[in-house]
C-alpha atoms as a PDB file:
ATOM      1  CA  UNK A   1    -117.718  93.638 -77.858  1.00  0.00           C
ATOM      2  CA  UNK A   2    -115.886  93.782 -74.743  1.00  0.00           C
ATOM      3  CA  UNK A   3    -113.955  89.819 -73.597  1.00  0.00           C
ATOM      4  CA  UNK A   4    -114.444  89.563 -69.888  1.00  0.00           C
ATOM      5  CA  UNK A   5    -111.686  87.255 -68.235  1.00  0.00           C
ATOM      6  CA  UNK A   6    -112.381  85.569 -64.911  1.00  0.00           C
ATOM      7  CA  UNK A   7    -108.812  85.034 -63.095  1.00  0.00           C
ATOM      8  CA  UNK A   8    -108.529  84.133 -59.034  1.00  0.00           C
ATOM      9  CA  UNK A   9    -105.652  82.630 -57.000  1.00  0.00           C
ATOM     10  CA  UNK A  10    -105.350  79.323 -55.917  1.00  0.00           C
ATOM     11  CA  UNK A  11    -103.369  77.313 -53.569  1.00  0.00           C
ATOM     12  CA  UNK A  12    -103.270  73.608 -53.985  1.00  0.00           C
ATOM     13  CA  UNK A  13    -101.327  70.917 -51.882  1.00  0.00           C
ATOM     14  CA  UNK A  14    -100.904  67.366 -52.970  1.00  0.00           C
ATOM     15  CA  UNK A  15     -98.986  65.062 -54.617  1.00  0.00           C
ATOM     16  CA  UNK A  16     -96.907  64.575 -57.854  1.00  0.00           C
ATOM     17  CA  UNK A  17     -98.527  62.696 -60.403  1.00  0.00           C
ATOM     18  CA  UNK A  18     -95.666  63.013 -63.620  1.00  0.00           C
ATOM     19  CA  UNK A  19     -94.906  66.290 -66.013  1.00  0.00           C
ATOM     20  CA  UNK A  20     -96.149  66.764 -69.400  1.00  0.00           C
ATOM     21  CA  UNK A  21     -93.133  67.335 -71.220  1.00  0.00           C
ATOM     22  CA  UNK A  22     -93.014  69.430 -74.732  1.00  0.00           C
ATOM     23  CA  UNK A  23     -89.793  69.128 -77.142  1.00  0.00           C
ATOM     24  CA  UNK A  24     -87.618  66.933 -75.708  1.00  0.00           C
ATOM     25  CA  UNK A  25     -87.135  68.427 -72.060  1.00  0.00           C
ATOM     26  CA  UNK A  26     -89.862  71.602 -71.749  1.00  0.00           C
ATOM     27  CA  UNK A  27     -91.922  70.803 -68.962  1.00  0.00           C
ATOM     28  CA  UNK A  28     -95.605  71.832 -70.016  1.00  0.00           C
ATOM     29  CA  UNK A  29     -97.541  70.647 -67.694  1.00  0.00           C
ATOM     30  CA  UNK A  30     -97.429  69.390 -63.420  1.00  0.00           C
ATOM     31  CA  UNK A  31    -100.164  67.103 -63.034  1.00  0.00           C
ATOM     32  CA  UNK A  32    -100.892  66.971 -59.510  1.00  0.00           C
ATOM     33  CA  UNK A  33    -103.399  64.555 -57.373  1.00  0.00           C
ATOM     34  CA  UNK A  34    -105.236  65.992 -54.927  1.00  0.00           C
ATOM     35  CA  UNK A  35    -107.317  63.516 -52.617  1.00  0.00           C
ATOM     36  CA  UNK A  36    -109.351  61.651 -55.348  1.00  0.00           C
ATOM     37  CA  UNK A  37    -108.752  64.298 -58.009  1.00  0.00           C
ATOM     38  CA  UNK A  38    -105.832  65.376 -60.761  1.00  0.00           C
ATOM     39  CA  UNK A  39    -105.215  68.830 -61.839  1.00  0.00           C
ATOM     40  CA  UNK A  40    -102.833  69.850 -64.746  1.00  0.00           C
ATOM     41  CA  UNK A  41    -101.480  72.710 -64.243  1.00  0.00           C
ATOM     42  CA  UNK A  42     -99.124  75.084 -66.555  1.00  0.00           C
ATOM     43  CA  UNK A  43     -96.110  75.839 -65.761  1.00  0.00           C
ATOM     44  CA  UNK A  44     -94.991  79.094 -67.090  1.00  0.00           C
ATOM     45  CA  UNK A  45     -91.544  79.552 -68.645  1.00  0.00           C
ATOM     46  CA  UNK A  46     -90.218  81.362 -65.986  1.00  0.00           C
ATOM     47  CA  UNK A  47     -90.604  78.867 -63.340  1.00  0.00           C
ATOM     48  CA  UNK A  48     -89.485  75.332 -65.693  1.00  0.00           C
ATOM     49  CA  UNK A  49     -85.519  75.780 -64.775  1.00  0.00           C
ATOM     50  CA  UNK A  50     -86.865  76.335 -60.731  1.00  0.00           C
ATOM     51  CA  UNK A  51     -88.472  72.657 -60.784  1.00  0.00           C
ATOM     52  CA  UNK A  52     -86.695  69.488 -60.776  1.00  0.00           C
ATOM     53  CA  UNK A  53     -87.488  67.398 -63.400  1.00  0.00           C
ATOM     54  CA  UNK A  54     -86.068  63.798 -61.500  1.00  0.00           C
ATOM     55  CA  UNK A  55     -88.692  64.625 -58.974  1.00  0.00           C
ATOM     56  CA  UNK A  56     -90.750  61.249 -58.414  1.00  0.00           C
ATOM     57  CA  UNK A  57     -94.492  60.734 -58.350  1.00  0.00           C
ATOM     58  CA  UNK A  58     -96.007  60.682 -54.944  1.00  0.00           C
ATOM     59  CA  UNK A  59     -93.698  63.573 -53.806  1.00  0.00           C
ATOM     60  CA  UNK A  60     -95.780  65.985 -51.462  1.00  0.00           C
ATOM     61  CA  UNK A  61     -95.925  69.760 -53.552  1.00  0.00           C
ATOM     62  CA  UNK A  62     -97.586  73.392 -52.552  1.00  0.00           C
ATOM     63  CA  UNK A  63     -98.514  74.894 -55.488  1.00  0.00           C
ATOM     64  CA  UNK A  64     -99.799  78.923 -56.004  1.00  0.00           C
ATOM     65  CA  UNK A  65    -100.710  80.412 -58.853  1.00  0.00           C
ATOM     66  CA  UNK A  66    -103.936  81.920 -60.916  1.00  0.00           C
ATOM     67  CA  UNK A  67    -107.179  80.545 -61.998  1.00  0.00           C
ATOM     68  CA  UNK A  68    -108.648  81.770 -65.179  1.00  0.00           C
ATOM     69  CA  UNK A  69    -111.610  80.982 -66.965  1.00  0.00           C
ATOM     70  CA  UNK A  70    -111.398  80.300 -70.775  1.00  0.00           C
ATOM     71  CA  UNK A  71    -115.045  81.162 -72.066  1.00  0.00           C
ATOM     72  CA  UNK A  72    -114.717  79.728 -75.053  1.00  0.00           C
ATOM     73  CA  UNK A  73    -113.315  76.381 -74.291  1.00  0.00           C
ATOM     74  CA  UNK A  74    -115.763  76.206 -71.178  1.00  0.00           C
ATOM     75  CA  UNK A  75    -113.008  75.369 -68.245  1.00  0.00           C
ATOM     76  CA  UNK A  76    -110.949  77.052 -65.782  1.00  0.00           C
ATOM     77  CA  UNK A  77    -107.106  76.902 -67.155  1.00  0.00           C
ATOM     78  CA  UNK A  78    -104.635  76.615 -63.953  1.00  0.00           C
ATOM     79  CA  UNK A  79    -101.438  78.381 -64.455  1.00  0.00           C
ATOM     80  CA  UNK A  80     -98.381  77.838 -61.476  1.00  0.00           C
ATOM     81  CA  UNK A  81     -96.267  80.850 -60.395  1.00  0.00           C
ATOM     82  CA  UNK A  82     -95.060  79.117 -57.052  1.00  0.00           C
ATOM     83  CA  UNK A  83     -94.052  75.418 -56.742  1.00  0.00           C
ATOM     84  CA  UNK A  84     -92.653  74.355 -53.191  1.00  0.00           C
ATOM     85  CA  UNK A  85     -91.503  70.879 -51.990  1.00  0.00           C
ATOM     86  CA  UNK A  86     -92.891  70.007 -48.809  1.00  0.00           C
ATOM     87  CA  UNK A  87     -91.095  67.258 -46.899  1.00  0.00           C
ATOM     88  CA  UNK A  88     -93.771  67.618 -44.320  1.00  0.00           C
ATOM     89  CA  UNK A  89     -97.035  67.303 -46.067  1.00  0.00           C
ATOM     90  CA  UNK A  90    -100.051  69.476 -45.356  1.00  0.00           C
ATOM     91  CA  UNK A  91    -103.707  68.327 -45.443  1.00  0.00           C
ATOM     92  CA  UNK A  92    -104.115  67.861 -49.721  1.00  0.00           C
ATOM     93  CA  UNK A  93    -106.698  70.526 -50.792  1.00  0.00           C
ATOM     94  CA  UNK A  94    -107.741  72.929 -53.225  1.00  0.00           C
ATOM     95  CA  UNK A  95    -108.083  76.438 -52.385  1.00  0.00           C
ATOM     96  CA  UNK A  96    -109.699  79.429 -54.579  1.00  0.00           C
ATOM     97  CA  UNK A  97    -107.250  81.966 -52.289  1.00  0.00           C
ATOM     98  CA  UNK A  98    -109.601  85.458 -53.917  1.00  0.00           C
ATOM     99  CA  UNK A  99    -112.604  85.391 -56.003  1.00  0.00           C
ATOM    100  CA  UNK A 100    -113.258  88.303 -58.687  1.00  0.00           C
ATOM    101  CA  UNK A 101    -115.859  91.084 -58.359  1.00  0.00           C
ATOM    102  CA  UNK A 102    -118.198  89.617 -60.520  1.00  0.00           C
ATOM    103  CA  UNK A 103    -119.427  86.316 -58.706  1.00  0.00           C
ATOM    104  CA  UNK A 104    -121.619  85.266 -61.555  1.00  0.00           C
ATOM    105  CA  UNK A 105    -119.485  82.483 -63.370  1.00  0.00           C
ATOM    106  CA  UNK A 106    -122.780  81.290 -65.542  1.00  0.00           C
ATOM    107  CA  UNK A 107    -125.810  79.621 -65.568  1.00  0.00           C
ATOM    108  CA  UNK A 108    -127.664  75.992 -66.243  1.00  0.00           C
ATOM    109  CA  UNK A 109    -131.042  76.577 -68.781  1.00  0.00           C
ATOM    110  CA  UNK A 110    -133.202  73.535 -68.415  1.00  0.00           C
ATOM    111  CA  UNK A 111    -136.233  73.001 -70.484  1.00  0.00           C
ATOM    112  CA  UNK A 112    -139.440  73.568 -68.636  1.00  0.00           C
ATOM    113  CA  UNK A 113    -141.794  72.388 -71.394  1.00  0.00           C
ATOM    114  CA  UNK A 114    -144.072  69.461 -70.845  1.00  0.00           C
ATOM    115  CA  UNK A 115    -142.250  66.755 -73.014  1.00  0.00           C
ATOM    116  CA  UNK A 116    -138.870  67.756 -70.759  1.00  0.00           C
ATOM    117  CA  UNK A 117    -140.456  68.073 -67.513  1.00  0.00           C
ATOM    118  CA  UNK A 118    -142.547  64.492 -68.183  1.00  0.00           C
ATOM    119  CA  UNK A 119    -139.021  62.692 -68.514  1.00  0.00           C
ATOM    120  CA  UNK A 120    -137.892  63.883 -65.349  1.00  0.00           C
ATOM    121  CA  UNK A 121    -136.728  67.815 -66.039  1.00  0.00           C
ATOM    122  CA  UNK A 122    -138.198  68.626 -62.598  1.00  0.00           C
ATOM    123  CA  UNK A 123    -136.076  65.803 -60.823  1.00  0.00           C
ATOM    124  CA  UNK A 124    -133.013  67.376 -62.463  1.00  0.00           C
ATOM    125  CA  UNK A 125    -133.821  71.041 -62.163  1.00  0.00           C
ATOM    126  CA  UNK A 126    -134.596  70.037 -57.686  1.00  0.00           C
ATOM    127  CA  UNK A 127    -131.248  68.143 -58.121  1.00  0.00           C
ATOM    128  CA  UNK A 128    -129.043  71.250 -59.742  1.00  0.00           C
ATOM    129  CA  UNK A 129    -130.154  73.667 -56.601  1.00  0.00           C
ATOM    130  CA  UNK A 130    -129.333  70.990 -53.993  1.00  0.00           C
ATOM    131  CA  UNK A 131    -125.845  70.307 -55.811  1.00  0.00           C
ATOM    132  CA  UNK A 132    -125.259  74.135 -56.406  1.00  0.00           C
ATOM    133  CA  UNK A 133    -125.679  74.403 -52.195  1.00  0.00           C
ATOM    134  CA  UNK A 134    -124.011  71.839 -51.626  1.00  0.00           C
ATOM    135  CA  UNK A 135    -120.797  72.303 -53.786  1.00  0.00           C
ATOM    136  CA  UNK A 136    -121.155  76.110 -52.909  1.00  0.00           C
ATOM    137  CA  UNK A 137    -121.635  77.120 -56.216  1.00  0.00           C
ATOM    138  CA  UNK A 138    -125.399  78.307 -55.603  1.00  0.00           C
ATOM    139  CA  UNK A 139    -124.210  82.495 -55.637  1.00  0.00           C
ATOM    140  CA  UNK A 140    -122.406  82.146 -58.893  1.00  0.00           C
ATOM    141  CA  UNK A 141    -124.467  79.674 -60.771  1.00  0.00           C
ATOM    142  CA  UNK A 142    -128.230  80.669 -61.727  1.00  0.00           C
ATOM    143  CA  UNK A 143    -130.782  77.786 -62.233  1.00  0.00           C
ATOM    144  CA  UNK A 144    -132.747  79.607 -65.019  1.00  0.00           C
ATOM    145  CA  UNK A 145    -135.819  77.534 -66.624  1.00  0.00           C
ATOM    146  CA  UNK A 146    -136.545  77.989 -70.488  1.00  0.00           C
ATOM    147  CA  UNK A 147    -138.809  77.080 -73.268  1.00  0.00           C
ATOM    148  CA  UNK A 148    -138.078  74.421 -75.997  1.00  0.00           C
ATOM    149  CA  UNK A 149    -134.549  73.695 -76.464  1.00  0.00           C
ATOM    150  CA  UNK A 150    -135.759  71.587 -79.921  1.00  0.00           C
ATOM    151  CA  UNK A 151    -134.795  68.231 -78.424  1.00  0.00           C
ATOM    152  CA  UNK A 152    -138.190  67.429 -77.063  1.00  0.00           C
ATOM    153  CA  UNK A 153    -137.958  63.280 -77.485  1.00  0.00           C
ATOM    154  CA  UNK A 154    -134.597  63.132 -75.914  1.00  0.00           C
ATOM    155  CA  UNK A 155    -135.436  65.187 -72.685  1.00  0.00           C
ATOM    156  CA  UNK A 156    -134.899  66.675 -70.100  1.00  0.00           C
ATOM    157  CA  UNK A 157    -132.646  68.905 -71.787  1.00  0.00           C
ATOM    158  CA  UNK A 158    -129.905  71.398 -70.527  1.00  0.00           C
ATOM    159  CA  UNK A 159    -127.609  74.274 -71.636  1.00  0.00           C
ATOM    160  CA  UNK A 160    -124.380  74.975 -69.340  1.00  0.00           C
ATOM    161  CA  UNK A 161    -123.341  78.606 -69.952  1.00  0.00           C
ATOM    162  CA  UNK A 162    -121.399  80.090 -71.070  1.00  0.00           C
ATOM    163  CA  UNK A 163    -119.444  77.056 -72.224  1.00  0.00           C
ATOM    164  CA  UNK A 164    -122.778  76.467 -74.749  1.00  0.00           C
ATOM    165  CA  UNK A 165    -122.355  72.745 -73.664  1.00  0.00           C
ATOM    166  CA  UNK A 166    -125.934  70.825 -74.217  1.00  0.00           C
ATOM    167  CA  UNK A 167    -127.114  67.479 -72.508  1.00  0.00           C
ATOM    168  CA  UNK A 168    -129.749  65.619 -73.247  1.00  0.00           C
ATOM    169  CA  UNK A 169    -131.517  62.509 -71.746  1.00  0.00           C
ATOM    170  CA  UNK A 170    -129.242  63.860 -68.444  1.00  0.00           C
ATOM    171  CA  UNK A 171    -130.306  62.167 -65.298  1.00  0.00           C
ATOM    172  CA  UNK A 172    -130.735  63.444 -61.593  1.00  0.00           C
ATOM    173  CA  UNK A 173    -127.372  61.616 -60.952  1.00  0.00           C
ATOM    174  CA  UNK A 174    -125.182  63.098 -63.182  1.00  0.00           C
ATOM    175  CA  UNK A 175    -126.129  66.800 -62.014  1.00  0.00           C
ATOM    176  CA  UNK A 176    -123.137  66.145 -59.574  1.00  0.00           C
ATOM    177  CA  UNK A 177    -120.412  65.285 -62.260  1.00  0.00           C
ATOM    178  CA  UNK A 178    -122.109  67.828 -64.743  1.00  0.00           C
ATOM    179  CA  UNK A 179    -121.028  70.612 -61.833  1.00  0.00           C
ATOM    180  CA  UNK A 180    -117.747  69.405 -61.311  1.00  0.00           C
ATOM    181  CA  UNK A 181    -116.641  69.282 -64.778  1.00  0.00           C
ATOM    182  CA  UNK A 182    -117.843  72.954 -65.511  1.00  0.00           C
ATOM    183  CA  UNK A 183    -117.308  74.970 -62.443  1.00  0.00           C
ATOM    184  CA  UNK A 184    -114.742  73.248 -60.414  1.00  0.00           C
ATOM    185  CA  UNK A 185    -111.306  74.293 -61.065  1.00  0.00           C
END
């Protein structure tokens, strides 16, 4: 069996949150805020003894490097191969710079079967395609309806792949976060 790895660029400008620092003085980790959201991101060997560690939170960075997708652990792991100080900032954003061949990054299996779709599996399922549009996910998520997922009293049910991860009871509301958490880098 073949592993398939999902890797893009990124670009991301925002602002120093702290480092994540390993044995003593290794910087790990750059956590980085970016309007209302933090991203760690790695920061290869190479590029530690390039950053200055007295840097202070708040301080206004560019950051480029590659996005890849860890199918097993079910999230996108963000690794740094450029880190510039801007002392004039930029608009903060987040930036997928190239996206692979394959656009397909998984799909959401929600249980179609009465006891589901009484407890409000049809609310959720109309929710999931107006998020998917809306976050611009809807070309490389599929919306694919199933039988029994064998959770029937705690329903609606759903199945993120190919992270595996299963909700149940999950409300029209929490499609948003649900989305964010698996398919937003």
């Amino acid at each position: 069996m073949s592993k398939t790895t999902t890797t893009s660029q990124f670009r991301m400008v925002g602002q120093l949150e702290s480092f994540v620092i390993k044995k003593g003085d290794k910087i790990k980790y750059l956590r980085l805020k970016v309007e209302e959201r933090e991203y760690w991101l790695k920061i290869p060997k190479k590029l530690r003894s390039e950053i200055d560690i007295n840097l202070f939170p708040g301080t206004w960075l560019e950051i480029t490097g590659n996005r890849e997708l860890k199918q097993k652990k079910g999230f996108f792991e963000l690794e740094a191969s450029r880190v510039k100080l801007l002392p004039n900032p930029d608009i903060p954003c987040a930036v997928i710079v190239s996206e692979p061949e394959s656009t397909s990054v998984g799909k959401i299996l929600v249980c179609q079967k009465s006891s589901c779709w009484k407890r409000g599996g049809q609310s959720v399922c109309q929710r999931l395609e107006k998020e998917l549009e809306k976050q611009g996910l809807s070309d490389r998520i599929k919306i694919k309806l199933t039988g029994c997922l064998k959770k029937c009293k705690k329903g609606p049910n759903v199945v993120v792949m190919p992270h595996k991860a299963r909700y149940s009871q999950i409300k029209p509301g929490e499609v948003g976060e649900l989305l964010t958490k698996h398919f937003t880098p």
